[in-house]
Protein backbone atom coordinates (compact mmCIF):
# COMPACT_ATOMS: atom_id res chain seq x y z
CA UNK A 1 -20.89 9.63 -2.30
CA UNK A 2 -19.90 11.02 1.16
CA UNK A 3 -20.13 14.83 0.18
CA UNK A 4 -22.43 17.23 -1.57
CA UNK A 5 -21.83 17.65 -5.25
CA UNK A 6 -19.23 20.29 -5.31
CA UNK A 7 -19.02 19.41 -8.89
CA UNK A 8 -20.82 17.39 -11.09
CA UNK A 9 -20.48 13.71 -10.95
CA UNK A 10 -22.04 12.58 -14.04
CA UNK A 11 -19.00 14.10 -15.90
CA UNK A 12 -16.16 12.57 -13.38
CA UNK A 13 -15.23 9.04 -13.44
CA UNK A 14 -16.19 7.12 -10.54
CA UNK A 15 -13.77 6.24 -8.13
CA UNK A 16 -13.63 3.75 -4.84
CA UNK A 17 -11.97 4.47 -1.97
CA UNK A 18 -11.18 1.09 -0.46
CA UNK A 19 -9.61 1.40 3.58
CA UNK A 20 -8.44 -1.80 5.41
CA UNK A 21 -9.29 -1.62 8.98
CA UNK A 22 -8.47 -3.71 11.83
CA UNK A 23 -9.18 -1.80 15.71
CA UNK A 24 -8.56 1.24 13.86
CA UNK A 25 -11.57 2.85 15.73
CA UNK A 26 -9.33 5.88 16.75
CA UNK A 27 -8.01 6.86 13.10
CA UNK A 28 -11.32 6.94 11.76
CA UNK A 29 -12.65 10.16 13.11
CA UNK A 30 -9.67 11.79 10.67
CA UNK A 31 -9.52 9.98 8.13
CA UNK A 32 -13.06 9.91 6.94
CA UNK A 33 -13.54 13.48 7.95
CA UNK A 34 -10.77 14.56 5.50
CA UNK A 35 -12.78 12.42 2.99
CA UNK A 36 -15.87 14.23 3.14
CA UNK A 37 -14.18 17.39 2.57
CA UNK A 38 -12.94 16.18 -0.69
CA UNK A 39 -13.56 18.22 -3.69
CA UNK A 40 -14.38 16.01 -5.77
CA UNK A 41 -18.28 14.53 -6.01
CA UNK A 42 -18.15 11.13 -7.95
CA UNK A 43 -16.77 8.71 -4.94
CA UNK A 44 -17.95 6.14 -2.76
CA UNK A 45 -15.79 4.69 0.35
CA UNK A 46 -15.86 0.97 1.55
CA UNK A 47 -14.10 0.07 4.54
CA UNK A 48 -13.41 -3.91 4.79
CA UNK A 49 -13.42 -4.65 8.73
CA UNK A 50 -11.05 -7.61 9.18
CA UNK A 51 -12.55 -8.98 12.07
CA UNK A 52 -12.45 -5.64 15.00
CA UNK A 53 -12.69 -6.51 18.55
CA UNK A 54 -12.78 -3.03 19.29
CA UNK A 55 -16.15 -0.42 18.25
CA UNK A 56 -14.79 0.27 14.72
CA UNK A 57 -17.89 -1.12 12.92
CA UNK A 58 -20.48 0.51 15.28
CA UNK A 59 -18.50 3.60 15.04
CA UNK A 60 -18.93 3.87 11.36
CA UNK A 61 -22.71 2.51 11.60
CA UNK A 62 -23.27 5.94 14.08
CA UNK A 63 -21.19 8.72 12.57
CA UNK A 64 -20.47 7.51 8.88
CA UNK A 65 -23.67 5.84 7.86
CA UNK A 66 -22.97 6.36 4.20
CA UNK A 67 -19.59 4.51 4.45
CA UNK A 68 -20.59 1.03 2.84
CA UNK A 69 -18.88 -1.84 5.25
CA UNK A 70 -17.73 -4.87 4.34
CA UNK A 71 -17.27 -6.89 7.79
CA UNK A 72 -15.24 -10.20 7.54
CA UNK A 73 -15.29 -12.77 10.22
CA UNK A 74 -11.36 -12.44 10.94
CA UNK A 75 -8.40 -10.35 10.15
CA UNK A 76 -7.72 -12.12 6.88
CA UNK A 77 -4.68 -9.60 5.98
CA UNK A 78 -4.65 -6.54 4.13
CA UNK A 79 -4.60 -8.42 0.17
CA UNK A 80 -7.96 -10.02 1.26
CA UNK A 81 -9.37 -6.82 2.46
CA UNK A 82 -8.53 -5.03 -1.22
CA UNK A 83 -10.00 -7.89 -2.98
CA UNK A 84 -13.11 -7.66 -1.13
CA UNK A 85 -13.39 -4.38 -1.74
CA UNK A 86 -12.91 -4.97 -5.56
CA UNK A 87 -15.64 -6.99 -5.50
CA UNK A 88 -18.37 -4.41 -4.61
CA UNK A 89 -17.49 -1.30 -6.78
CA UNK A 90 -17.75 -1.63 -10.60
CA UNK A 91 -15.68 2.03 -10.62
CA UNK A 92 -13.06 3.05 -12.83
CA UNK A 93 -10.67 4.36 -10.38
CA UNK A 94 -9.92 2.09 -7.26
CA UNK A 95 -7.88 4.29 -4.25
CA UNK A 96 -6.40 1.43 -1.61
CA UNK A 97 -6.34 4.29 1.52
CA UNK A 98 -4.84 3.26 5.16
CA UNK A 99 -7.14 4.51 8.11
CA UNK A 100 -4.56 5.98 9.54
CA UNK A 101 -4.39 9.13 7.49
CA UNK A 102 -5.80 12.27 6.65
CA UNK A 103 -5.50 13.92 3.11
CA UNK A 104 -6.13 17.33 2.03
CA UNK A 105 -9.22 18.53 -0.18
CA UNK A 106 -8.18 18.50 -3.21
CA UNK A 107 -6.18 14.81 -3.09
CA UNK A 108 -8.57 12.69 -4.54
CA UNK A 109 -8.99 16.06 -7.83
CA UNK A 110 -5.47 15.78 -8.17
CA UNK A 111 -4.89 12.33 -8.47
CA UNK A 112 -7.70 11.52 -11.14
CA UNK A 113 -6.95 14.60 -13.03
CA UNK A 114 -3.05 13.01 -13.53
CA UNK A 115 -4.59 9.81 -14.42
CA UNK A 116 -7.01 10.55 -17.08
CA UNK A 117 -3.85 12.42 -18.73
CA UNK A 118 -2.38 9.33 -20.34
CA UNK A 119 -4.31 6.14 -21.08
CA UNK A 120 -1.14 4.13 -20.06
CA UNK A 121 -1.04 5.41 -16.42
CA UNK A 122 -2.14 2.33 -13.80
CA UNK A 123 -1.66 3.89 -11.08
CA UNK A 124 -0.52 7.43 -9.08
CA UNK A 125 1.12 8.43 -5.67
CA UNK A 126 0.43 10.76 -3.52
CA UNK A 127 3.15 12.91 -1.42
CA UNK A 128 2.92 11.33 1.83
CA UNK A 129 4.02 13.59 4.67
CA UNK A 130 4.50 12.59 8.15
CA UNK A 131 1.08 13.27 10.64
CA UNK A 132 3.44 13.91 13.78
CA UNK A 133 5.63 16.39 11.19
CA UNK A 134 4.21 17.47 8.27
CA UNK A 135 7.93 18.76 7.46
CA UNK A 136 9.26 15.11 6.79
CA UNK A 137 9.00 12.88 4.09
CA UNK A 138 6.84 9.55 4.43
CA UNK A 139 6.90 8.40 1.17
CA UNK A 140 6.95 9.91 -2.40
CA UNK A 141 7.02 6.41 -4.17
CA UNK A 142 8.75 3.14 -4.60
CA UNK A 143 12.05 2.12 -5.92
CA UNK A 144 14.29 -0.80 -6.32
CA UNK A 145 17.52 -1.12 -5.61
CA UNK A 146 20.51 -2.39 -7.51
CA UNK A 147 20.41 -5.42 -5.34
CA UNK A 148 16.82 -5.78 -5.56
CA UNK A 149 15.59 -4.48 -2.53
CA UNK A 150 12.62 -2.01 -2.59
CA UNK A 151 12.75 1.22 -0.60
CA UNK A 152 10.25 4.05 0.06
CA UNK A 153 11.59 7.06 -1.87
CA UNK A 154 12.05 10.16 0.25
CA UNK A 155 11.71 8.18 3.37
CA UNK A 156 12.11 10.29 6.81
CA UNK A 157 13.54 13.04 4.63
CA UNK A 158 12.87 16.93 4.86
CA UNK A 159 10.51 18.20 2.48
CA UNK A 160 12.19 21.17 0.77
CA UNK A 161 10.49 20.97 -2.43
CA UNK A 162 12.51 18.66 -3.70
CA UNK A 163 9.72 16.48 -5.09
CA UNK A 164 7.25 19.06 -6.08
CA UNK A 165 7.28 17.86 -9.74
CA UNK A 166 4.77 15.45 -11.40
CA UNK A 167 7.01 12.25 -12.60
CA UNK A 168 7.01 8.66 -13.30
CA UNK A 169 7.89 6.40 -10.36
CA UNK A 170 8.53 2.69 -10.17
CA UNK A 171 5.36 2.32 -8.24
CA UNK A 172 2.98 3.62 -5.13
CA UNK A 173 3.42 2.85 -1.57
CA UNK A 174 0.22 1.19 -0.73
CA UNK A 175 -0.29 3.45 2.22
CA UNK A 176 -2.47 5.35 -0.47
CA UNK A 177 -2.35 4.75 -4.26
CA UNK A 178 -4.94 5.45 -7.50
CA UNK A 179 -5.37 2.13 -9.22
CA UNK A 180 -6.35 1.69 -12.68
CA UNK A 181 -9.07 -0.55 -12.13
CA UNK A 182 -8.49 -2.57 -15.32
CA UNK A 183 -4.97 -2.35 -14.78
CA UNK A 184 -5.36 -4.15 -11.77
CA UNK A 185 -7.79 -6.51 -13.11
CA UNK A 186 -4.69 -7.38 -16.18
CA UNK A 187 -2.33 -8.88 -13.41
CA UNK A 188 -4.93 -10.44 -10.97
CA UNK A 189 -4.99 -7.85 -8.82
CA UNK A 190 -3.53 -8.41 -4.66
CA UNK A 191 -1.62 -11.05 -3.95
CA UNK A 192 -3.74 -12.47 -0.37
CA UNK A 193 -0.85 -14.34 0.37
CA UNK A 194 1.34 -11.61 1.38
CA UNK A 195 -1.10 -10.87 4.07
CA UNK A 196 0.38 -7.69 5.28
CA UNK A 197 3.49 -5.57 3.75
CA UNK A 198 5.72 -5.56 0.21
CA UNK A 199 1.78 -6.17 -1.36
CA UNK A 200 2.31 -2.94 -3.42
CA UNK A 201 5.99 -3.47 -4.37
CA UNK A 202 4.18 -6.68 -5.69
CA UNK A 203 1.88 -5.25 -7.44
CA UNK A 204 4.11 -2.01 -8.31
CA UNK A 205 6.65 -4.49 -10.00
CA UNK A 206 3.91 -6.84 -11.82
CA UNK A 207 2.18 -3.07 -13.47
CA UNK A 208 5.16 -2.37 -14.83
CA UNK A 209 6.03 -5.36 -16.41
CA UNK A 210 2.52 -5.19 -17.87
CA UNK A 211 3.95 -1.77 -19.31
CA UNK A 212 1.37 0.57 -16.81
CA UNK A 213 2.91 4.02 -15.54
CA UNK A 214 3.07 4.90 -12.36
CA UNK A 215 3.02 8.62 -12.01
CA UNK A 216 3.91 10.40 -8.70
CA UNK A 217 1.40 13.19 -8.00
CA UNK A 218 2.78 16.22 -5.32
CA UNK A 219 -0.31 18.21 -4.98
CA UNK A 220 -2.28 14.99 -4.03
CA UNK A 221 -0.91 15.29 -0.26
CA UNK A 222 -1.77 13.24 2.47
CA UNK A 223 -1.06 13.20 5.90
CA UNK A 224 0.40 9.21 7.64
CA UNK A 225 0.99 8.11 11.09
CA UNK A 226 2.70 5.13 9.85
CA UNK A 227 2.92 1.35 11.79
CA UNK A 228 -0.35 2.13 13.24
CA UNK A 229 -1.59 -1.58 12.86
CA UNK A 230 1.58 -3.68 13.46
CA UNK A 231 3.63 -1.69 15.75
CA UNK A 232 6.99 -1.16 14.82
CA UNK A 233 9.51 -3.85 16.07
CA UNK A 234 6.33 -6.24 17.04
CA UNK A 235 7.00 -9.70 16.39
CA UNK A 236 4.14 -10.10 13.60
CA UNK A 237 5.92 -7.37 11.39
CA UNK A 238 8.77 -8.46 11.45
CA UNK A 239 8.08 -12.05 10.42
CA UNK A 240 5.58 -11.16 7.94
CA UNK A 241 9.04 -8.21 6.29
CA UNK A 242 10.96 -11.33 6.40
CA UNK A 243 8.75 -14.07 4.62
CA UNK A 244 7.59 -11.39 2.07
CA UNK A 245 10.65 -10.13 1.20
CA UNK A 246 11.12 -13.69 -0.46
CA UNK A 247 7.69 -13.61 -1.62
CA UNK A 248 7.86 -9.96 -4.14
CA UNK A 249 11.58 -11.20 -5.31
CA UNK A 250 10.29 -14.85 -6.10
CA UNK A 251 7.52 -13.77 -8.09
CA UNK A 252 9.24 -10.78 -10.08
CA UNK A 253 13.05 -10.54 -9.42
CA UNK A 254 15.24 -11.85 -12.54
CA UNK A 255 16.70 -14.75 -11.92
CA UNK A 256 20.35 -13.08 -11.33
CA UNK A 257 19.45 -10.80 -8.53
CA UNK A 258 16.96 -13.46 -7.15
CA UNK A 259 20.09 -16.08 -6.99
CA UNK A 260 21.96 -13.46 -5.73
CA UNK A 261 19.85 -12.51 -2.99
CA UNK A 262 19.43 -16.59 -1.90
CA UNK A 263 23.41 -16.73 -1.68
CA UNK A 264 23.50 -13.19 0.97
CA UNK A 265 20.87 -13.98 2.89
CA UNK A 266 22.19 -16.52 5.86
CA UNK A 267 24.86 -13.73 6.18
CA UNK A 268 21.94 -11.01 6.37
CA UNK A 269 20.03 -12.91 8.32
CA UNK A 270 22.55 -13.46 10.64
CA UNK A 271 23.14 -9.76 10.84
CA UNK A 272 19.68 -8.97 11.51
CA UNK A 273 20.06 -11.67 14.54
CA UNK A 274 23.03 -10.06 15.80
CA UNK A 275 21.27 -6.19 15.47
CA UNK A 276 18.22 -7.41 17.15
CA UNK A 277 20.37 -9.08 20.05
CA UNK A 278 21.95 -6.15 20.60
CA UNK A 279 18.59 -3.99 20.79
CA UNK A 280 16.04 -5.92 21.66
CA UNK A 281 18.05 -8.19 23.43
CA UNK A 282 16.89 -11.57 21.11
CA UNK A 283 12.94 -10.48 20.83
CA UNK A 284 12.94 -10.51 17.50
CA UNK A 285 14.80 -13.74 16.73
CA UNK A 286 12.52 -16.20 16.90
CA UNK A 287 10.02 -14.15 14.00
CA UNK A 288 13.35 -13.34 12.02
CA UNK A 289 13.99 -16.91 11.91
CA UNK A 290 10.34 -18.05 11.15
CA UNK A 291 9.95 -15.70 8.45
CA UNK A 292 13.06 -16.94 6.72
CA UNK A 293 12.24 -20.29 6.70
CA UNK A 294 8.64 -19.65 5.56
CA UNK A 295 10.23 -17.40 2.83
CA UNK A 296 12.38 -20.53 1.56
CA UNK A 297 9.17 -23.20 2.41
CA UNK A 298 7.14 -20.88 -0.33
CA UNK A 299 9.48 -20.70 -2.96
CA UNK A 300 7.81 -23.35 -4.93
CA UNK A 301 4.16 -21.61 -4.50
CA UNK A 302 5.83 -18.36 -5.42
CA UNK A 303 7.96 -18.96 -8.71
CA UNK A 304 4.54 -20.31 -10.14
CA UNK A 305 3.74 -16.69 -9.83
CA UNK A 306 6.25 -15.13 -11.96
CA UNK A 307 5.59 -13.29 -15.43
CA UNK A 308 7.47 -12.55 -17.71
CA UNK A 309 10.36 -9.63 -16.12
CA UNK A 310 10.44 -7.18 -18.58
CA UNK A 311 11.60 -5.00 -15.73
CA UNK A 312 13.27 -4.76 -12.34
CA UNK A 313 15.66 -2.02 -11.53
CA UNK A 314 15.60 1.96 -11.60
């Protein structure tokens, strides 16, 4: 517990506030700063180091001694990191937090308090507002498509108020969601080998068909730089958007949309090659490319994933 006991813990449910970091020495100042001013007591934070070359670890060891660290050998992706972090913490409540944010006092209050309303809820979201402009939209939850293609609700949108209501969502960009830790447990938890992004639509679409909520929380507000990790446009996001985006629609799209997404993609993915000649003048092209044929060379591995879709589209 990283704060004094503003309330009193032996009446709160645990939770564990898991962050992924890899050479995020300069968001950590902020992020675990905004954690200690948290209002509620019962918590615990473990950061999982995937392999830092830069001070991150000594960092925490200086200013945030009560942080517990978890230090693997290599950046083993962010699925990996989660899991580890699982591991260690026998709370209720698991929060997966990115070290590149900040969140306001009463977040962490907010989000439990929504959760222990309803048995059936697996996991929350937070309003996530832009760090640079605390007047846009980040992300206010997940949705899918009628084409089965997940998008970040709210997404670079102006915050007029317009999603100051508590509702249920499709699921919780993983930027920083409240998990159900037995909810997580029921579908095996993260995926490892997404390694890095559509993880939560993964595990956003798996919840639901294993009839969890997903409940959308506007007074738990946090604060997100966004692409802090993988820069946007680098060569490693874009492969690992591409392969994935085969990966979540293996494992959990019906089989209409999922044959109907197979047939559109050489045309997409010739549009994407065309948009990123034009731009980047071909950068991109070779990790487009890759990630498409990794996509297709784990379709096998993936459809031995898939449960039973109760669920897809909203």
């Amino acid at each position: 517990m990283m704060n004094g006991s503003k309330n009193d813990p032996r009446r709160l449910p645990k939770v564990c506030i898991i962050i992924p970091n890899w050479n995020g020495e300069k968001h950590l100042k902020n992020c675990l700063s905004s954690l200690q001013a948290q209002t509620y007591s019962n918590y615990e934070v473990i950061l999982v180091d995937n392999g830092s070359t830069d001070n991150s670890v000594q960092y925490l060891r200086e200013n945030f001694p009560n942080v517990k660290i978890i230090k693997l050998n290599k950046n083993m992706g962010y699925g990996v990191a989660i899991n580890s972090g699982l591991k260690q913490s026998n709370a209720k409540y698991i929060v997966v937090l990115n070290n590149d944010t900040t969140v306001e006092p009463n977040w962490l209050s907010e989000l439990v308090t929504v959760t222990e309303s309803d048995e059936r809820i697996g996991s929350c979201q937070s309003k996530i507002l832009s760090l640079s402009d605390p007047t846009v939209i980040d992300a206010v939850g997940l949705s899918i498509n009628n084409d089965g293609e997940a998008q970040q609700v709210g997404h670079l949108i102006k915050d007029k108020g317009q999603y100051n209501q508590i509702k249920e969502v499709l699921g919780a960009c993983s930027a920083t969601v409240l998990y159900l830790r037995g909810a997580l447990s029921q579908i095996g938890m993260f995926d490892s080998d997404f390694f890095a992004y559509y993880e939560d639509v993964d595990v956003a679409l798996r919840l639901k068909n294993a009839g969890w909520k997903c409940m959308y929380v506007p007074t738990a507000i946090v604060y997100h730089i966004g692409s802090a990790t993988a820069k946007e446009q680098s060569p490693l996001k874009t492969y690992l958007l591409q392969r994935n985006n085969y990966f979540y629609r293996i494992k959990n799209s019906p089989t209409s949309l999922l044959l109907k997404f197979l047939i559109q993609r050489p045309q997409t993915m010739l549009l994407d090659i065309f948009e990123d000649c034009t731009r980047n003048e071909g950068k991109l092209t070779l990790p487009l490319l890759k990630g498409n044929f990794d996509g297709l060379k784990g379709f096998a591995k993936m459809y031995k994933k898939r449960h039973r879709i109760l669920f897809f589209c909203n």
